[in-house]
C-alpha atoms as a PDB file:
ATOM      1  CA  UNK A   1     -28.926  47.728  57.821  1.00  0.00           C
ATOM      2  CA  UNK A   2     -27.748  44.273  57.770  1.00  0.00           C
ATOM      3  CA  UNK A   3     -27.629  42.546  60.725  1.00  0.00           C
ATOM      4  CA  UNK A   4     -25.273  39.386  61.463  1.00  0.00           C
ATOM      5  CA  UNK A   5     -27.184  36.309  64.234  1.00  0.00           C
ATOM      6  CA  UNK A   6     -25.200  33.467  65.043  1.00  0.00           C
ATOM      7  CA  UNK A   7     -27.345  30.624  65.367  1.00  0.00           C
ATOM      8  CA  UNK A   8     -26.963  26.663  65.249  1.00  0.00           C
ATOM      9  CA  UNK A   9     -29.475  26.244  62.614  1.00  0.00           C
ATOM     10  CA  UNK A  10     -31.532  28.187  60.346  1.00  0.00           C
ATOM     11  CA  UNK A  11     -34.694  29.271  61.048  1.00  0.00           C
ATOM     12  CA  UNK A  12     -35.618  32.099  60.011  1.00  0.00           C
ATOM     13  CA  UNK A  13     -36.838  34.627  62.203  1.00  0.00           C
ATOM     14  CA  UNK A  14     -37.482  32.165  65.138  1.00  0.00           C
ATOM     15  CA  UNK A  15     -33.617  30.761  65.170  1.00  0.00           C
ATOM     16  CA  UNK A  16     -32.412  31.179  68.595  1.00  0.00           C
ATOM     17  CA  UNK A  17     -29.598  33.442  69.247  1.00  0.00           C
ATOM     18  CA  UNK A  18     -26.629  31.062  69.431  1.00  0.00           C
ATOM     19  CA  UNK A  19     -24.572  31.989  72.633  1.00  0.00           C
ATOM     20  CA  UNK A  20     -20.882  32.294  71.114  1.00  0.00           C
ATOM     21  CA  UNK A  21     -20.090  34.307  67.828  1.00  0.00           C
ATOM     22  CA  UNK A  22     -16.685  32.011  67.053  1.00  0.00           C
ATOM     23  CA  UNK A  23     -18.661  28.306  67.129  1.00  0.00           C
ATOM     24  CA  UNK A  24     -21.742  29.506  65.911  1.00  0.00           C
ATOM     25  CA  UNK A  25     -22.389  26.515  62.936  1.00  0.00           C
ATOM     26  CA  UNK A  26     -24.098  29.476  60.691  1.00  0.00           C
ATOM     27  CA  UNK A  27     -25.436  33.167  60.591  1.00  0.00           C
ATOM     28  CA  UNK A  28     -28.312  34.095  59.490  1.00  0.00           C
ATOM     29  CA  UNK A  29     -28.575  38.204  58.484  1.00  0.00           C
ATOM     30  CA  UNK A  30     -31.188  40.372  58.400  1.00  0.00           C
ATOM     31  CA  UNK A  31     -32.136  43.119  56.939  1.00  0.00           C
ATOM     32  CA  UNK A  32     -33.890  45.390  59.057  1.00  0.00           C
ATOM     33  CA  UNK A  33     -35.551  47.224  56.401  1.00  0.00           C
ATOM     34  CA  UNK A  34     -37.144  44.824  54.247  1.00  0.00           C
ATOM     35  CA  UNK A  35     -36.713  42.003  57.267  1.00  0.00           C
ATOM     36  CA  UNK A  36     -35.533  39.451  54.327  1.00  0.00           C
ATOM     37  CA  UNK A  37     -33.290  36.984  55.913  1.00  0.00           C
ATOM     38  CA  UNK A  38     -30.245  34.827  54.226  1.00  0.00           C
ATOM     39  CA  UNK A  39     -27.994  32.735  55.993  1.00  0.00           C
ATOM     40  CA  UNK A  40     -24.296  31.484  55.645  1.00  0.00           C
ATOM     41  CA  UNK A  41     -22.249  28.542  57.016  1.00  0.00           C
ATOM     42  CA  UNK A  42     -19.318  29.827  59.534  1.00  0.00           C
ATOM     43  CA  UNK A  43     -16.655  29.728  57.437  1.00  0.00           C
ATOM     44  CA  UNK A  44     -14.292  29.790  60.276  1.00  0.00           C
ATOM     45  CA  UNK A  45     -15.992  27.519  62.693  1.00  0.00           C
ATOM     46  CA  UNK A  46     -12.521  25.153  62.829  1.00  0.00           C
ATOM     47  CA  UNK A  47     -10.225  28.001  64.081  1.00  0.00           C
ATOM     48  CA  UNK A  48      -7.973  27.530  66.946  1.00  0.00           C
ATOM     49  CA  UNK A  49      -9.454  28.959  70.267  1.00  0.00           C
ATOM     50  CA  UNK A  50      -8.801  32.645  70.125  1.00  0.00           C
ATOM     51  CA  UNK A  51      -7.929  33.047  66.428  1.00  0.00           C
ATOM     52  CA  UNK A  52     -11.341  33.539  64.978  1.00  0.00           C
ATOM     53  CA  UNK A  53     -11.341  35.515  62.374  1.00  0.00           C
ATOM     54  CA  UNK A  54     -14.763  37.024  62.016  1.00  0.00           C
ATOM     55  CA  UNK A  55     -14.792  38.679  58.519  1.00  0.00           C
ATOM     56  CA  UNK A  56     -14.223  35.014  57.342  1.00  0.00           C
ATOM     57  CA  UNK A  57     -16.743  33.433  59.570  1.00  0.00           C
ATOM     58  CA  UNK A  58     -19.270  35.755  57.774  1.00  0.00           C
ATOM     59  CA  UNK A  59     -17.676  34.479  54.330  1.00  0.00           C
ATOM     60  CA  UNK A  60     -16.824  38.145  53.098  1.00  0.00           C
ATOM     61  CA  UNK A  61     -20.660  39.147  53.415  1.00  0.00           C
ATOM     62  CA  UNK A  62     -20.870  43.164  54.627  1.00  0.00           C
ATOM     63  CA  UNK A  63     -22.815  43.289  57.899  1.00  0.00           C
ATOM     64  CA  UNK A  64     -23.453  46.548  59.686  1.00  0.00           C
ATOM     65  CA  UNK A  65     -23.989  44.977  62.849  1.00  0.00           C
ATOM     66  CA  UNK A  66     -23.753  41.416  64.785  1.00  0.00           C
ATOM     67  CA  UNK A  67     -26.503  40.860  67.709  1.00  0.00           C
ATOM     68  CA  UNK A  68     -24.615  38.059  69.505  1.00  0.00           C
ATOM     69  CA  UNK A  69     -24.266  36.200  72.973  1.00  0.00           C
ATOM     70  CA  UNK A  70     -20.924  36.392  74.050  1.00  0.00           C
ATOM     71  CA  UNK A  71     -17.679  36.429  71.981  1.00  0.00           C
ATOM     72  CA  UNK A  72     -14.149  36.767  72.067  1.00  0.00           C
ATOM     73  CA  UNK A  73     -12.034  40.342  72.524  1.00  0.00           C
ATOM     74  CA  UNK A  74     -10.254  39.246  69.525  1.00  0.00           C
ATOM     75  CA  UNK A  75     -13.130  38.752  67.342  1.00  0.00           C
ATOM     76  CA  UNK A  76     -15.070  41.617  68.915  1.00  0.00           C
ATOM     77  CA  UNK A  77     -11.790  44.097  68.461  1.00  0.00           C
ATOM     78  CA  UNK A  78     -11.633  42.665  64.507  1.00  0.00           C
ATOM     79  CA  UNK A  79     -15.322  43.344  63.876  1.00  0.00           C
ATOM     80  CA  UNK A  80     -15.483  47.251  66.105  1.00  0.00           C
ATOM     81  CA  UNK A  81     -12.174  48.033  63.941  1.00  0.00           C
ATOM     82  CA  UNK A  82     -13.686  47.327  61.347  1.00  0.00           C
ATOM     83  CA  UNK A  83     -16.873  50.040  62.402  1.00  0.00           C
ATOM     84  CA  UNK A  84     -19.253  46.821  62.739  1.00  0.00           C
ATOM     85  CA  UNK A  85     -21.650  47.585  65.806  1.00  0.00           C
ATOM     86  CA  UNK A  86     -21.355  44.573  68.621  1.00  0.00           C
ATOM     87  CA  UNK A  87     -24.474  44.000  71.010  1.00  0.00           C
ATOM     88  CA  UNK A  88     -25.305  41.749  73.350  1.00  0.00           C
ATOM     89  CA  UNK A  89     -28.069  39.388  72.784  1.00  0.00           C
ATOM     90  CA  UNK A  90     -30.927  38.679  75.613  1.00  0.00           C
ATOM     91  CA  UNK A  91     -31.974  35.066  75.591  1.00  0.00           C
ATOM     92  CA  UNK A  92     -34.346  34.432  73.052  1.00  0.00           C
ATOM     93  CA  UNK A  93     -34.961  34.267  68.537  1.00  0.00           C
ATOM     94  CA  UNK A  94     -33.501  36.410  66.136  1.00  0.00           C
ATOM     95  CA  UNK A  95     -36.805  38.149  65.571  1.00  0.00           C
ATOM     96  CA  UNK A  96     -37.073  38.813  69.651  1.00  0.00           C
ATOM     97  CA  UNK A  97     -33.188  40.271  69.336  1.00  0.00           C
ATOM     98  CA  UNK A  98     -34.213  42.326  66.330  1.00  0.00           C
ATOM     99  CA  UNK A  99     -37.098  43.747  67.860  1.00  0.00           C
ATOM    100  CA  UNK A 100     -35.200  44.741  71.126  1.00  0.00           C
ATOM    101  CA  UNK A 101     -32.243  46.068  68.724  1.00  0.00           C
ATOM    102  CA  UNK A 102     -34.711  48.673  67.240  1.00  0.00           C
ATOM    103  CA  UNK A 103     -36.658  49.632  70.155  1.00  0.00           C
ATOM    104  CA  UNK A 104     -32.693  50.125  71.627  1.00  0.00           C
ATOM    105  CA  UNK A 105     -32.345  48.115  74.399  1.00  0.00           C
ATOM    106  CA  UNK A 106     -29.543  46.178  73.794  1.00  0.00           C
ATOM    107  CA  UNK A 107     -25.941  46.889  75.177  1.00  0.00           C
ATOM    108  CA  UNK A 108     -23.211  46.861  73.185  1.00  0.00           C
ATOM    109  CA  UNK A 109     -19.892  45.208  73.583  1.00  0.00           C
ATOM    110  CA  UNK A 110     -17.445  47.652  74.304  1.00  0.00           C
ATOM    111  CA  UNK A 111     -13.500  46.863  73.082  1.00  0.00           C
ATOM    112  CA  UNK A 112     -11.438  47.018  75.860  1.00  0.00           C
ATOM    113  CA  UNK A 113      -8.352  46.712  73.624  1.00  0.00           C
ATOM    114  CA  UNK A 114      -6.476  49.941  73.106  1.00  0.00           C
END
């Protein structure tokens, strides 16, 4: 499964979780198989406020699921619609956030648009 983080800069594993999907400056994924980690400049950092368009952000790279502090019901309705799984980060690295993602404990964002 890859897994989208938006973080402010890359490191690795210990990147903290940025706290917004749509300004995050990059994402770093995961693969939470092999726990081999790329990351990718927001491609769509410059949008206007509410236009983010999150398959860009992520430059056209196919993520299962985004781990994530907060974001937009735009963005989150773009990435659900699009059968991407949304969940709410705790405070904390990408490595913390991936752990708590397998052991389940993380809520997911639910789309409130119809």
């Amino acid at each position: 499964m890859q897994i989208a983080f938006p973080v402010e800069s890359d490191q690795g594993m210990r990147s903290p979780v940025f706290n917004h999907f749509g300004s995050a400056p990059l994402f770093v994924i995961i693969d939470s198989d092999t726990y081999a980690a790329t990351s990718v400049q927001n491609a769509d950092r410059d949008h206007i406020h509410g236009q983010c368009q999150p398959l860009a952000a992520l430059s056209g790279i196919t993520v299962d699921a985004v781990i994530v502090g907060d974001i937009g019901p735009r963005a989150l309705h773009q990435l659900r619609k699009r059968g991407i799984q949304v969940l709410q980060a705790a405070p904390g690295t990408v490595g913390e956030n991936l752990k708590l993602f397998t052991d389940g404990q993380l809520v997911t964002f639910l789309d409130n648009d119809p």
